[in-house]
Protein backbone atom coordinates (compact mmCIF):
# COMPACT_ATOMS: atom_id res chain seq x y z
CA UNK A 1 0.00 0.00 0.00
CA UNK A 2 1.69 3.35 -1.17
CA UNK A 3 1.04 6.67 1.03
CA UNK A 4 -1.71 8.47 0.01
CA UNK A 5 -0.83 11.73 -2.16
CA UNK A 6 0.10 14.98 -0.30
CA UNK A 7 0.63 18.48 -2.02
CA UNK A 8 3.71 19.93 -2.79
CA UNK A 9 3.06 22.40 -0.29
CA UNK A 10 4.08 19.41 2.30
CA UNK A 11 6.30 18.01 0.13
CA UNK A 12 9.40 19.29 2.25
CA UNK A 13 8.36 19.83 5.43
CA UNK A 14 7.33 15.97 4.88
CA UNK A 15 10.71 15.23 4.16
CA UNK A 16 12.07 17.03 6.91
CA UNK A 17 10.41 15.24 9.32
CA UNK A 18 11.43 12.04 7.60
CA UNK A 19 15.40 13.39 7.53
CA UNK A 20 14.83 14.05 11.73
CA UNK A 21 13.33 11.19 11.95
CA UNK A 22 16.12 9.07 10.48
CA UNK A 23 19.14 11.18 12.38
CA UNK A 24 16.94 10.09 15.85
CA UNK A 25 16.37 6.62 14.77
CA UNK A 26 19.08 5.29 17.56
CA UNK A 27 17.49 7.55 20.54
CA UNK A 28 14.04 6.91 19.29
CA UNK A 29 14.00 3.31 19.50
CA UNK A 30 16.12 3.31 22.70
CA UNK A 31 12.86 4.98 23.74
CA UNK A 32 10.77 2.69 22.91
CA UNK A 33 13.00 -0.25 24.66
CA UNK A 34 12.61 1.77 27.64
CA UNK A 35 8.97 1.31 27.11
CA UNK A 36 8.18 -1.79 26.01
CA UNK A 37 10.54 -4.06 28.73
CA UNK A 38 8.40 -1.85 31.26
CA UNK A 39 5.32 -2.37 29.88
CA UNK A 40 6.56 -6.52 29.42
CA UNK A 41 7.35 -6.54 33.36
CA UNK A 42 3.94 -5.16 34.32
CA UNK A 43 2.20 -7.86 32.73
CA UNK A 44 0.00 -5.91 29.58
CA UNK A 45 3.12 -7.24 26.83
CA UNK A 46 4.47 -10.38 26.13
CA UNK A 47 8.33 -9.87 27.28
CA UNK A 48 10.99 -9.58 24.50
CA UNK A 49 14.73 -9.30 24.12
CA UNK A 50 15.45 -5.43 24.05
CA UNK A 51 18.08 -5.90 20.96
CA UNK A 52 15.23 -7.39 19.25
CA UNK A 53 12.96 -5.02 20.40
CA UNK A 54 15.33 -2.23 19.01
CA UNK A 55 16.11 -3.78 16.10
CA UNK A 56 12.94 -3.88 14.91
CA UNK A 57 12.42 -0.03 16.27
CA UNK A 58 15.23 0.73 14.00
CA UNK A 59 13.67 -1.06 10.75
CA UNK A 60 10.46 0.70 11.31
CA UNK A 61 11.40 3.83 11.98
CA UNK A 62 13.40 3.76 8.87
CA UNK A 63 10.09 2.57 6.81
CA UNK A 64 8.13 5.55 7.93
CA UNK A 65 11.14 7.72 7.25
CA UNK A 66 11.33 6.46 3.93
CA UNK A 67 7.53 6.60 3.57
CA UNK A 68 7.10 10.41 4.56
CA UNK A 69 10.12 11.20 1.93
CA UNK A 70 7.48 10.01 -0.87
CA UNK A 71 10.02 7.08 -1.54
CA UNK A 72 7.44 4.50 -2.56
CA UNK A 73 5.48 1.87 -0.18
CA UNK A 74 6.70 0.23 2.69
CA UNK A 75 8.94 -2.76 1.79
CA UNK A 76 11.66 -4.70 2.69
CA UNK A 77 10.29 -4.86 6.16
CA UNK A 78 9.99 -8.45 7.76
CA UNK A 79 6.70 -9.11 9.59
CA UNK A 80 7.31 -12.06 11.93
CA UNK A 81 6.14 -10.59 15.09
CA UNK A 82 2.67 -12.05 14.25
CA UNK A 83 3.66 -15.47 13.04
CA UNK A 84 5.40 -15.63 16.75
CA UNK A 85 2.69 -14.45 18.63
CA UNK A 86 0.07 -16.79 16.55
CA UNK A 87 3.09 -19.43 17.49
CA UNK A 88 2.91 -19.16 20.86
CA UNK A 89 -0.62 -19.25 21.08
CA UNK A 90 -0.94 -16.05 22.71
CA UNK A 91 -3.39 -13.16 22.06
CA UNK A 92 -4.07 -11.43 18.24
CA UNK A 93 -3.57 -7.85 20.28
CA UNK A 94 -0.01 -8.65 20.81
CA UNK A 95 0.70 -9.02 17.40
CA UNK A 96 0.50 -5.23 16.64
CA UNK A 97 0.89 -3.94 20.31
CA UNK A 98 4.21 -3.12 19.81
CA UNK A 99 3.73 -1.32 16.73
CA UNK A 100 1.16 0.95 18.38
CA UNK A 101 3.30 1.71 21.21
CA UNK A 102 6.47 2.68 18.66
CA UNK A 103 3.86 4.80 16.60
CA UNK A 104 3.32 6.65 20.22
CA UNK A 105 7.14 6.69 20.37
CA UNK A 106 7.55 8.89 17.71
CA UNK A 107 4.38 11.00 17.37
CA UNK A 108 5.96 12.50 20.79
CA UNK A 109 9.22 12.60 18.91
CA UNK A 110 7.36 14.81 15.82
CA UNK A 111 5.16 16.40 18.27
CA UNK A 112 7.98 17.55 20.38
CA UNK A 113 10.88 18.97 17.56
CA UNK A 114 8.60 20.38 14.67
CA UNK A 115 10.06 23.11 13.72
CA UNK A 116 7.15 23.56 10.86
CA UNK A 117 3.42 24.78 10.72
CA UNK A 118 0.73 23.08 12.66
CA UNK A 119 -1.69 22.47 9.25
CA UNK A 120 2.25 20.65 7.90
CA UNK A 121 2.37 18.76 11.26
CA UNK A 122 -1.28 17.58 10.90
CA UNK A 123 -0.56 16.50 7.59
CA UNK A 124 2.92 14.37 8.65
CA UNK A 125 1.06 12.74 11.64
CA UNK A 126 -1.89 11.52 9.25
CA UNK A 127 1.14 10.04 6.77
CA UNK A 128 2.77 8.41 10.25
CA UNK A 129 -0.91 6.44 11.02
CA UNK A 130 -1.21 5.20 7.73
CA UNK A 131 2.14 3.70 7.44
CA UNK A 132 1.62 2.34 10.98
CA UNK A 133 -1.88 1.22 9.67
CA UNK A 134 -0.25 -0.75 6.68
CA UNK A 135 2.37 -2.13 9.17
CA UNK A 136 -0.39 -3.26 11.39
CA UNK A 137 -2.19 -5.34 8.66
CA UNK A 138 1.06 -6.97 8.28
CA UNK A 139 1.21 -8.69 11.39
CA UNK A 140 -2.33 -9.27 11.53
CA UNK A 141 -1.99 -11.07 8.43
CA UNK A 142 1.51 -12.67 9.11
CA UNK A 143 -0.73 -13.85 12.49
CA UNK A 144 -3.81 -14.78 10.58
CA UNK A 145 -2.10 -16.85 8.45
CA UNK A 146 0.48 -18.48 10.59
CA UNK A 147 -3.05 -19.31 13.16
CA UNK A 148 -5.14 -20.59 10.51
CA UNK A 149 -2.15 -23.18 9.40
CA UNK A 150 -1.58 -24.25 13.06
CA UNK A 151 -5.07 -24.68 13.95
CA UNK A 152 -4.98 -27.15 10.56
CA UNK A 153 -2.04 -29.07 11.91
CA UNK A 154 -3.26 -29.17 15.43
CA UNK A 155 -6.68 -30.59 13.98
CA UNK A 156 -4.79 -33.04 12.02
CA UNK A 157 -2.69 -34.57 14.41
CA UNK A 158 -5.50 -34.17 17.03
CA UNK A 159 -7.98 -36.32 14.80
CA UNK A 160 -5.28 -38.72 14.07
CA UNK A 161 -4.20 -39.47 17.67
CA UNK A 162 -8.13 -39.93 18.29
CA UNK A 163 -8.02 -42.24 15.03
CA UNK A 164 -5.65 -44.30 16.95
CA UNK A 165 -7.21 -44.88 20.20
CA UNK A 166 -10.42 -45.53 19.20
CA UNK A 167 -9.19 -48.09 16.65
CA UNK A 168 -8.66 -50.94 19.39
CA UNK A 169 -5.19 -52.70 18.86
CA UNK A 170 -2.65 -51.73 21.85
CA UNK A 171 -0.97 -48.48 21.15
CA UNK A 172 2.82 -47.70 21.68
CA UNK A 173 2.71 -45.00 24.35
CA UNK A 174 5.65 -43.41 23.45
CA UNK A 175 4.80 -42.29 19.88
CA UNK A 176 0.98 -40.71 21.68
CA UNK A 177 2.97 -39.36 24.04
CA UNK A 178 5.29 -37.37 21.35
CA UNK A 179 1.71 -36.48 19.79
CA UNK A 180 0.55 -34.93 22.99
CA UNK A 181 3.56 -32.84 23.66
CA UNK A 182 3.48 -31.37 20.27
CA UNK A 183 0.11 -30.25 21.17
CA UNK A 184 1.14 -28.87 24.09
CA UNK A 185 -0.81 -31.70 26.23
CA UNK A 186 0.17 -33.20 29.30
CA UNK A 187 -0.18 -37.23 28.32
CA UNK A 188 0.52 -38.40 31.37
CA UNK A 189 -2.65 -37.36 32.96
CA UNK A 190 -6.19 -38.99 32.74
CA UNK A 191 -8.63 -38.47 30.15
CA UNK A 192 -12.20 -39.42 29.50
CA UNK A 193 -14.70 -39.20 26.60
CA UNK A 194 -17.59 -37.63 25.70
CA UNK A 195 -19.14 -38.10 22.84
CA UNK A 196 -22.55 -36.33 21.50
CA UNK A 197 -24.70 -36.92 18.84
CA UNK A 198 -27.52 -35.10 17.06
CA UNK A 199 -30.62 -36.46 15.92
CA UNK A 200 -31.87 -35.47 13.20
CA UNK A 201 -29.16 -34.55 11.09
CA UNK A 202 -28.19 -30.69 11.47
CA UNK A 203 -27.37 -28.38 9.23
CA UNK A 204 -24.01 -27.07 8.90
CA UNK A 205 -25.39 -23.74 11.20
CA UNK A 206 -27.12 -25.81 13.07
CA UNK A 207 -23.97 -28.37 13.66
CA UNK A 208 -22.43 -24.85 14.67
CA UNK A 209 -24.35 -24.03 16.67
CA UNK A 210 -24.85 -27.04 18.82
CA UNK A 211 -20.82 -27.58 18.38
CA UNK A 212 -19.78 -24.21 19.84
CA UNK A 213 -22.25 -24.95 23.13
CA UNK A 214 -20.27 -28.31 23.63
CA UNK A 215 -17.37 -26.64 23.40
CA UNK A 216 -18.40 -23.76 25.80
CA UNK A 217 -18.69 -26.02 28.54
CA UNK A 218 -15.83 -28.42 27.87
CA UNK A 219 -13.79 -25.49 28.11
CA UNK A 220 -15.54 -23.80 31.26
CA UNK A 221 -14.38 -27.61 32.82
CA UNK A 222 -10.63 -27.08 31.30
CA UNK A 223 -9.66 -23.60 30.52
CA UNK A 224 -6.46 -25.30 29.62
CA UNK A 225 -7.85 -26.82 26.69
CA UNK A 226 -6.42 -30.02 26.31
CA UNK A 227 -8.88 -31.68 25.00
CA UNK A 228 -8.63 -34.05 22.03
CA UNK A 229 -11.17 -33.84 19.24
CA UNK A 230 -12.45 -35.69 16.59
CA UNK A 231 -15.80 -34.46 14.47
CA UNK A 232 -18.14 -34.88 11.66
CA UNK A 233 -21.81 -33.19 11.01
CA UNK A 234 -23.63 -34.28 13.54
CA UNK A 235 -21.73 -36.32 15.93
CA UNK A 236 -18.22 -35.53 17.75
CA UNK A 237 -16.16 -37.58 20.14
CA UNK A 238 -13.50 -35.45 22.56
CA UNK A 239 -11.04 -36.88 25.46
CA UNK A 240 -11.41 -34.30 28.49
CA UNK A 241 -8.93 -34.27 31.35
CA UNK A 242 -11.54 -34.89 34.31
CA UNK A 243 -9.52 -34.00 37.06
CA UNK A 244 -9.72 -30.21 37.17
CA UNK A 245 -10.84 -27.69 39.88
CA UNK A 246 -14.89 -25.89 39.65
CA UNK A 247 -17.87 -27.48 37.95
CA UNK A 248 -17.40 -31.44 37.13
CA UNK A 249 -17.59 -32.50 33.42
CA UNK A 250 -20.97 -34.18 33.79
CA UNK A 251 -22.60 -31.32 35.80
CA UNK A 252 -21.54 -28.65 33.09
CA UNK A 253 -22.70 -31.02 29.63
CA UNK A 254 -26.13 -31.68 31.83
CA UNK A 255 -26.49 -27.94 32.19
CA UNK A 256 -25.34 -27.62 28.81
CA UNK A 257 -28.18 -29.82 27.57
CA UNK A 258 -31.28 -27.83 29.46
CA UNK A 259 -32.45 -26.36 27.24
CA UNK A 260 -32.87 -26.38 22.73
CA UNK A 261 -29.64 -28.14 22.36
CA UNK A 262 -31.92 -30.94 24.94
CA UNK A 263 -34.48 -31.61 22.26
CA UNK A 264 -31.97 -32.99 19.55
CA UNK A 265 -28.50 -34.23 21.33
CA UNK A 266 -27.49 -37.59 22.90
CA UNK A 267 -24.50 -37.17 25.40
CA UNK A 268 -22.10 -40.18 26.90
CA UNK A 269 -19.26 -40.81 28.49
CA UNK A 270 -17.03 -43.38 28.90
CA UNK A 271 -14.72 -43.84 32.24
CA UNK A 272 -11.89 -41.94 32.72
CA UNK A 273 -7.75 -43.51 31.39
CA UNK A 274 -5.56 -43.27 33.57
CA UNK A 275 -3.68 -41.60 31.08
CA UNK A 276 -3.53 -40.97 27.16
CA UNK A 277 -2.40 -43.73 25.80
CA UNK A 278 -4.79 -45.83 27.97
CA UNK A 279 -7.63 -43.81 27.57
CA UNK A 280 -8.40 -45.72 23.87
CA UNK A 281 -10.87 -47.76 25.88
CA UNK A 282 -13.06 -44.62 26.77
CA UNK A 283 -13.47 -43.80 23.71
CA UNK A 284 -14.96 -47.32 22.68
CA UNK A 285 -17.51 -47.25 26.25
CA UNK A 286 -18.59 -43.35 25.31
CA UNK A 287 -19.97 -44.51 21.61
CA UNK A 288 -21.10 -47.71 22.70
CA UNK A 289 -23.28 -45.78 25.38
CA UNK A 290 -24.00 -42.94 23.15
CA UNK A 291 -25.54 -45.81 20.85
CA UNK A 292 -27.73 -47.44 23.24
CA UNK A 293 -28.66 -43.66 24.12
CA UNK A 294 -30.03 -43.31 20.78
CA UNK A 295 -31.48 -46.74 20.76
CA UNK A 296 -33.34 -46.22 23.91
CA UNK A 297 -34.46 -42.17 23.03
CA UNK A 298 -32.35 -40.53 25.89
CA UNK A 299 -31.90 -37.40 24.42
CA UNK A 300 -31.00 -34.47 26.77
CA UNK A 301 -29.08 -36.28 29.66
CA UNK A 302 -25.89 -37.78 29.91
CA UNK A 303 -25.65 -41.37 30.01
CA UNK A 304 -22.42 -42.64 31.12
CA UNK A 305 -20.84 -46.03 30.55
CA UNK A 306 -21.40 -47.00 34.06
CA UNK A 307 -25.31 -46.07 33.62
CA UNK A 308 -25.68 -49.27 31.32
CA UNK A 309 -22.88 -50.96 31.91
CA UNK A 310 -24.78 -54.37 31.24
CA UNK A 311 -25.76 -53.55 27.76
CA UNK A 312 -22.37 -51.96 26.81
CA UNK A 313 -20.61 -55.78 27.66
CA UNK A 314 -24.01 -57.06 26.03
CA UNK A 315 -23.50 -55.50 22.84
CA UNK A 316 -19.44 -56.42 22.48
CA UNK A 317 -20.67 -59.74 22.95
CA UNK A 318 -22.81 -61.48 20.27
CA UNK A 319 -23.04 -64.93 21.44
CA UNK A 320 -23.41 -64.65 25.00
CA UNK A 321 -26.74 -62.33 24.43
CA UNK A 322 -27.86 -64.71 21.68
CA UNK A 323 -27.49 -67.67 24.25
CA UNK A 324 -29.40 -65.14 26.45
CA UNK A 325 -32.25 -64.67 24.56
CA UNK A 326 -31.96 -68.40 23.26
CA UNK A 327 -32.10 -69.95 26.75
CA UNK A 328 -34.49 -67.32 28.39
CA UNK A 329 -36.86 -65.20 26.21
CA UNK A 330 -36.71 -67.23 23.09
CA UNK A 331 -40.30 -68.39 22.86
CA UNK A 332 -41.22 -64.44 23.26
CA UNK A 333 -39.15 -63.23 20.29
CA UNK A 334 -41.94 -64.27 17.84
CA UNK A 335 -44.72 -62.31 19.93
CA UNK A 336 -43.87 -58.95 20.14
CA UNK A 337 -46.94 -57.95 21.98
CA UNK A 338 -45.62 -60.33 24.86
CA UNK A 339 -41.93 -59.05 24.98
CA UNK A 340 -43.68 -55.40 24.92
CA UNK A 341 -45.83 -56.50 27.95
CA UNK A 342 -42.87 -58.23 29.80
CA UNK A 343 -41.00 -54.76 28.85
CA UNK A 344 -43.72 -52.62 30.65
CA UNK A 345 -44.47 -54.60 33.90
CA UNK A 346 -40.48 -54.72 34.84
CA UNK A 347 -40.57 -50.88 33.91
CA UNK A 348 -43.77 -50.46 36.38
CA UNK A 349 -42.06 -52.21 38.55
CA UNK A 350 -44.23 -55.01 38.18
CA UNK A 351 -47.16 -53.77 39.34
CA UNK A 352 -50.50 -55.11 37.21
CA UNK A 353 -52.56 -52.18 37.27
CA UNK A 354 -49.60 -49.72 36.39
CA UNK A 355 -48.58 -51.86 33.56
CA UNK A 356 -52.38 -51.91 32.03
CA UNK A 357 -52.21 -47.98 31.94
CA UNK A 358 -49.20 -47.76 29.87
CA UNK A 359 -50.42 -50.22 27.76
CA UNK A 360 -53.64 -49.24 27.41
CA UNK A 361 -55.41 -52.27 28.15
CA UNK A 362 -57.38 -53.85 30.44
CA UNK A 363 -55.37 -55.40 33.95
CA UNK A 364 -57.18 -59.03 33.34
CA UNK A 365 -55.44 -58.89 29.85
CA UNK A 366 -52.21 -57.93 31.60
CA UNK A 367 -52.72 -61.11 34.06
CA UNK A 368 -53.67 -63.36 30.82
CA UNK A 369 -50.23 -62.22 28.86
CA UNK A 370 -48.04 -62.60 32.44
CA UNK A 371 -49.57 -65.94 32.52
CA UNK A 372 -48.61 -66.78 28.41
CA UNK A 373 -44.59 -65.50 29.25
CA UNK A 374 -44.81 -67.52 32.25
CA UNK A 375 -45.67 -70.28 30.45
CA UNK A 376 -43.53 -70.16 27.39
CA UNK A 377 -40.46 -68.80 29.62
CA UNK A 378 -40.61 -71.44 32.71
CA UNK A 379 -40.60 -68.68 34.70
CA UNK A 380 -42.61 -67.06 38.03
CA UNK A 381 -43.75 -63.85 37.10
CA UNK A 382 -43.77 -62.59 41.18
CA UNK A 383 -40.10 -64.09 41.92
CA UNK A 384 -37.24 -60.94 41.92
CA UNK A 385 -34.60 -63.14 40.61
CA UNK A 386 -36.77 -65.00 37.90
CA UNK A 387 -37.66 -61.08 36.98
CA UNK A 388 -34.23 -59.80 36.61
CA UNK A 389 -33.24 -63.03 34.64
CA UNK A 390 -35.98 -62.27 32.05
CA UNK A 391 -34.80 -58.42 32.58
CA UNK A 392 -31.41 -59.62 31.15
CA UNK A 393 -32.43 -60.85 28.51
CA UNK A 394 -34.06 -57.87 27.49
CA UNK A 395 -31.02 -56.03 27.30
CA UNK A 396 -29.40 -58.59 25.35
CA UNK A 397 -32.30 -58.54 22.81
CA UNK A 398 -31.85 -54.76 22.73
CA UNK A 399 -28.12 -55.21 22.24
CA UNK A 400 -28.59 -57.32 19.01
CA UNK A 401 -31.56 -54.87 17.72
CA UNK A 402 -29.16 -52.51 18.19
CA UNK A 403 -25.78 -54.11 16.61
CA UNK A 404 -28.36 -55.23 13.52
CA UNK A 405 -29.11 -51.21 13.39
CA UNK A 406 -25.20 -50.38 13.11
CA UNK A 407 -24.62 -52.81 10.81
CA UNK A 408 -27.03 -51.70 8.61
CA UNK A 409 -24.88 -48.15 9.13
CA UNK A 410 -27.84 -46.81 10.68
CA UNK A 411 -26.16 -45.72 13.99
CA UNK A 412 -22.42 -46.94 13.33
CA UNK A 413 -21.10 -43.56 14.93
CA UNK A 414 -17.45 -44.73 14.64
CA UNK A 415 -17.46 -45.32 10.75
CA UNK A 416 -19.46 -41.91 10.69
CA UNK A 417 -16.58 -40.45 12.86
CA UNK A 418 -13.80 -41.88 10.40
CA UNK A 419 -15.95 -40.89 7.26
């Protein structure tokens, strides 16, 4: 960007300034050392070297002297203040702080020796703010830039470390560890997933939406941010350091979830690894609960692994719920309207008049169905034990329903996840 035309009028009192400007170069950025390490010790600036500091002083201050002498734009000046700041992962302001506080520097300096008319002075402090101006968007370009490609790495080799521990096979701990440290992570601590899932399909701005609320209160539960993620439209999987001071992870995602995001997300959780390489096994218990969360319709609470712990070990486990259902509720499979009933009364906690309600029938057809299952199952329909055997099997009939509906890539969140 080239200074904006001036009249000859200002021509030389423009170039003055510019020849002052260049003679005080040393003093001026001396000044602005002074400055800057004081303003880096109180806190508001991220601390630099002071020959850095004044080096760059120098290059600037030779830029705008060049600029007010009508020599062209401002070249040859390197902008890497931004790229370091975007580096370290520290705030966009800081990438043109310094620049402001320089362009303070020497509108004192011009302020303070012009020897020329005020309308001339007005006119070499408006050529001083653009060139400041242009070497502002610099740095918030050199910063933009340098962000946007670290935020692609760091998604990169955060999805692929993910892609690794939910795949199953023993991982070396070593090479996740390396992973972790280049994302700044502390692997040595435990982490636990969370995975969420919206039903029905969002729209990208809806997806946004309902992504930046998870995200909100993952982060009020670790300001840190070291949290792994791994996402596509409509369902996401993160590993969240759990041990961390104020509001618990559960607490925050069921607060999270009162409300619109309630009426359309499933949340679960697996238990926590004792670290990161160990924490693969989370991963598998959060989707595995998040998919009997969808099968049963719990949308709007969390449901953690230890919540249906049964069906979770049901559903990794085809034979021993087939030789469930075989041995205990086989006869029912063919009569829906029985397995319903059974369903109900062990809901109503068995109680006959309860279970007619729900089901909308009359109690003496309730007592005529009890009497069919107890029949066709071999089993007392008033014993607690002969109850939760038949209960059981339920869950193991739900656990195949459900494996038949992934299969069928209805819910099969982990091939949606590595889409």
């Amino acid at each position: 960007m080239a200074p904006s035309d001036t009249s000859t009028g200002v021509t030389e009192p423009l170039a003055t300034v510019a020849r002052r400007l260049e003679s005080a170069s040393t003093a001026l950025a001396n000044e602005f050392v002074r400055r800057y390490v004081s303003a880096a010790e109180s806190g508001t600036v991220d601390r630099q070297a002071p020959v850095e500091a004044f080096e760059m002083a120098v290059s600037v201050i030779g830029a705008c002297s060049s600029g007010l002498a009508g020599d062209g734009p401002v070249g040859g000046l390197p902008s890497g203040r931004g790229a370091r700041v975007a580096l370290q992962g520290r705030s966009v302001v800081e990438a043109v702080e310094w620049l402001r506080l320089l362009e303070r520097v020497v509108t004192d300096h011009v302020l303070a020796h012009a020897e020329i008319a005020m309308d001339d002075v007005r006119a070499v402090l408006g050529r001083l703010a653009e060139l400041f101006d242009v070497l502002c968007t610099r740095e918030l370009e050199s910063f933009t830039s340098t962000y946007n490609e670290l935020a692609g790495w760091q998604t990169r080799v955060s999805t692929d470390l993910l892609s690794c521990l939910i795949a199953g096979p023993a991982v070396d701990a070593s090479t996740v560890n390396d992973q972790a440290r280049m994302l700044n992570i502390n692997p040595h601590q435990p982490f636990r997933a969370v995975a969420a899932y919206h039903d029905p399909a969002p729209t990208a701005q809806q997806w946004a939406r309902v992504r930046r609320r998870i995200l909100e209160a993952l982060w009020r539960h670790d300001p840190r941010r070291e949290i792994l993620l791994r996402e596509r439209r409509g369902v996401l999987l993160a590993l969240v350091p759990p041990d961390r001071a104020g509001p618990g992870l559960v607490p925050l995602l069921t607060e999270m979830l009162d409300g619109e995001p309630g009426r359309s997300l499933f949340v679960a959780a697996g238990e926590p690894g004792t670290s990161l390489s160990a924490a693969g096994h989370s991963c598998r218990q959060a989707l595995s609960a998040l998919e009997i969360s969808i099968y049963r319709d719990q949308r709007g609470q969390v449901t953690q692994c230890t919540d249906v712990i049964l069906e979770v070990l049901l559903a990794h486990n085809r034979w021993v719920s087939n030789r469930l259902i075989e041995t205990r509720i086989g006869p029912l499979v063919e009569k829906p309207h029985l397995l319903d009933t059974l369903r109900v009364y062990i809901a109503c906690d068995m109680a006959l008049q309860r279970t007619a309600e729900e089901l909308l029938v009359h109690p003496n057809t309730v007592a005529y169905r009890l009497r069919q299952i107890a029949t066709l199952t071999g089993r007392d329909m008033r014993r607690i034990t002969d109850i939760g055997d038949l209960n059981v099997a339920l869950m193991a009939y739900d656990a195949i329903q459900m494996r038949r509906d992934r299969e069928e890539a209805r819910t099969d969140l982990r091939a949606r996840l590595f889409a």
